[in-house]
C-alpha atoms as a PDB file:
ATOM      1  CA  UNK A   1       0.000   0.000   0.000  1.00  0.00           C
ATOM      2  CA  UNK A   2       1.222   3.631  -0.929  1.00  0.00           C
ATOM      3  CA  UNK A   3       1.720   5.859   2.138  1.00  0.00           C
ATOM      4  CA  UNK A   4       0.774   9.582   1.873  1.00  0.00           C
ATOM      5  CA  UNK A   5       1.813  12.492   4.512  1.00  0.00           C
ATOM      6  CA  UNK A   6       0.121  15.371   4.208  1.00  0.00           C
ATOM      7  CA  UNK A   7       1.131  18.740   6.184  1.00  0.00           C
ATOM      8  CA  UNK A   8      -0.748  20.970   7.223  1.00  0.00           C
ATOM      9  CA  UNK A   9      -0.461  24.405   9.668  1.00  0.00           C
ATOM     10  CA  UNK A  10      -4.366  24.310  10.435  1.00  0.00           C
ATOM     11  CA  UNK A  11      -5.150  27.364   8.309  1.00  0.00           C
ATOM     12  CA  UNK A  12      -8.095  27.633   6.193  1.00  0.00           C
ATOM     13  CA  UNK A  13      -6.712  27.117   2.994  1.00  0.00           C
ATOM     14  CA  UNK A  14      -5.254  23.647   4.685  1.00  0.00           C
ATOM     15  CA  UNK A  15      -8.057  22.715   6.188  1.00  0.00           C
ATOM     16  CA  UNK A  16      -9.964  22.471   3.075  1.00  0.00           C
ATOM     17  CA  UNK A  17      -7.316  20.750   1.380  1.00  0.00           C
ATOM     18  CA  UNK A  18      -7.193  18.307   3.898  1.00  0.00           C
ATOM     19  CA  UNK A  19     -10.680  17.561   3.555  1.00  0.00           C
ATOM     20  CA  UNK A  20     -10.179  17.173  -0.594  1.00  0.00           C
ATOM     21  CA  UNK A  21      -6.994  14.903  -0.250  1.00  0.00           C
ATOM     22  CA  UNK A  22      -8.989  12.785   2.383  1.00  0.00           C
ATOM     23  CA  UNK A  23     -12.010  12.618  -0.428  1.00  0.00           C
ATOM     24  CA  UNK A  24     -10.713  11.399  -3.418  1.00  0.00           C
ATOM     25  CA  UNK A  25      -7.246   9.500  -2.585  1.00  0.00           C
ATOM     26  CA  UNK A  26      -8.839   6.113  -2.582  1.00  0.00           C
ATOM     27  CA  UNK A  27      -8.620   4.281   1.037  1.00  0.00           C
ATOM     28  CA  UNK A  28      -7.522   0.806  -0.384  1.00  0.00           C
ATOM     29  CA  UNK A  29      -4.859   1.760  -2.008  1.00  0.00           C
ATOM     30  CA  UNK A  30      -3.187   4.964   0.059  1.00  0.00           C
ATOM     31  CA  UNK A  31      -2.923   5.159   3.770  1.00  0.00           C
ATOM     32  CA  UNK A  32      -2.892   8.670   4.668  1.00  0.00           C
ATOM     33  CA  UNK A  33      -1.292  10.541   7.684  1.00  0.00           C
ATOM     34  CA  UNK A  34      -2.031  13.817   8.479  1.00  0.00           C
ATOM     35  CA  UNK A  35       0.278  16.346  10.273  1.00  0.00           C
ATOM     36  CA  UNK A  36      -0.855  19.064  11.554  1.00  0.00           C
ATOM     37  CA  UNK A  37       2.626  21.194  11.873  1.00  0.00           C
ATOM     38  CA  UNK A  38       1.138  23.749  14.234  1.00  0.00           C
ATOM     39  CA  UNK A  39       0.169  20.950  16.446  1.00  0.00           C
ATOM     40  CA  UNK A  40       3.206  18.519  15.912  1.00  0.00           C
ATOM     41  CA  UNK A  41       5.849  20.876  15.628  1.00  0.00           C
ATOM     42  CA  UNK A  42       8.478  18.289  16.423  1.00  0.00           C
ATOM     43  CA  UNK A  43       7.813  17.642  12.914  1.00  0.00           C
ATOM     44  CA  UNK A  44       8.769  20.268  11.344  1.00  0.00           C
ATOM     45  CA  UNK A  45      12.285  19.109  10.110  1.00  0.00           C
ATOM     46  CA  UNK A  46      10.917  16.127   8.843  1.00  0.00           C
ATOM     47  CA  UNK A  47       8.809  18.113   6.542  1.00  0.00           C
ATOM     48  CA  UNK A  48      11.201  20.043   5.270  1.00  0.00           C
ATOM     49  CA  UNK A  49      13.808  16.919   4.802  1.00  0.00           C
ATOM     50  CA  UNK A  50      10.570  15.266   2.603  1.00  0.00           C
ATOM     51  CA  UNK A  51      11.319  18.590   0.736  1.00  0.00           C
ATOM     52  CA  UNK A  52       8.152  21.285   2.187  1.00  0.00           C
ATOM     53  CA  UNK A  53       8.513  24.584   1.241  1.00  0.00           C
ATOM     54  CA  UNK A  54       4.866  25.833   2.145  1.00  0.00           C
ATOM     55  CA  UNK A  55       1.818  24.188   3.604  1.00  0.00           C
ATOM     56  CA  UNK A  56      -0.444  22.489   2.505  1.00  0.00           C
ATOM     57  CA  UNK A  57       1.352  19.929   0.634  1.00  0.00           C
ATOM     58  CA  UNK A  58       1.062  15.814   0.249  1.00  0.00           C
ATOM     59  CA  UNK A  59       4.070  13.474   0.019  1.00  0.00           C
ATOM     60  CA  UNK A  60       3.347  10.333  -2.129  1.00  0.00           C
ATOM     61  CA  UNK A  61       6.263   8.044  -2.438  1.00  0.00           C
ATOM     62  CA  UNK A  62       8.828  10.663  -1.858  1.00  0.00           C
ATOM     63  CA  UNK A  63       7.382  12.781  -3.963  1.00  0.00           C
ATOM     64  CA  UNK A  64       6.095  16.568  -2.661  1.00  0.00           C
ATOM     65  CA  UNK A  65       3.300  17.867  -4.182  1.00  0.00           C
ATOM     66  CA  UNK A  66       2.660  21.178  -3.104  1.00  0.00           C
ATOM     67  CA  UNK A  67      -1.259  22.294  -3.251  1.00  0.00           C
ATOM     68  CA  UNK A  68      -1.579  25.406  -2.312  1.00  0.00           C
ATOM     69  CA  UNK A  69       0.527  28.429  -0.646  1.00  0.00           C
ATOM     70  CA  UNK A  70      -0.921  28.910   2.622  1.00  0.00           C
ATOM     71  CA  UNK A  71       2.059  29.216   4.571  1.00  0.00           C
ATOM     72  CA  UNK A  72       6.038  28.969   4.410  1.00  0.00           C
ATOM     73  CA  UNK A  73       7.661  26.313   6.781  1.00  0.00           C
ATOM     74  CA  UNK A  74       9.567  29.798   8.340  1.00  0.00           C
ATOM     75  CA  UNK A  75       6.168  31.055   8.856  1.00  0.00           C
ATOM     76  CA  UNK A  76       4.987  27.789  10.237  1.00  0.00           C
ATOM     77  CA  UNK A  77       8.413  27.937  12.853  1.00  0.00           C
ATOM     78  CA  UNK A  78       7.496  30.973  13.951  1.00  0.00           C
ATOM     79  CA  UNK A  79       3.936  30.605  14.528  1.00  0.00           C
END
């Protein structure tokens, strides 16, 4: 099964990707985390290892899709 990690800061714009993402990726064949950065910020090196610029943006097989600019990782550090 494909794994999918999608970061998020909690904003607007991310919350209503979330909700999209969660919609159509298809259950039996991606498992999806969510990570809510402003939440987990332990995580926020991680992200930007997987190669996050902004939030919100899904990882799929080590690849960083990047959905819409809500907020930079710097803004997400600060926060």
């Amino acid at each position: 099964m494909t794994k999918a990690v999608f970061y998020h800061a909690g904003c607007p714009v991310c919350v209503d990707a979330e909700q999209v993402v969660l919609r159509y990726l298809d259950k039996s064949k991606v498992n999806t985390e969510i990570v809510h950065l402003g939440n987990d910020r332990n995580r926020i090196e991680e992200a930007k290892k997987a190669g996050i610029q902004s939030v919100p943006a899904l990882v799929i097989d080590g690849n960083v899709y990047h959905i819409n600019y809500g907020a930079s990782l710097e803004d997400v550090k600060k926060g």
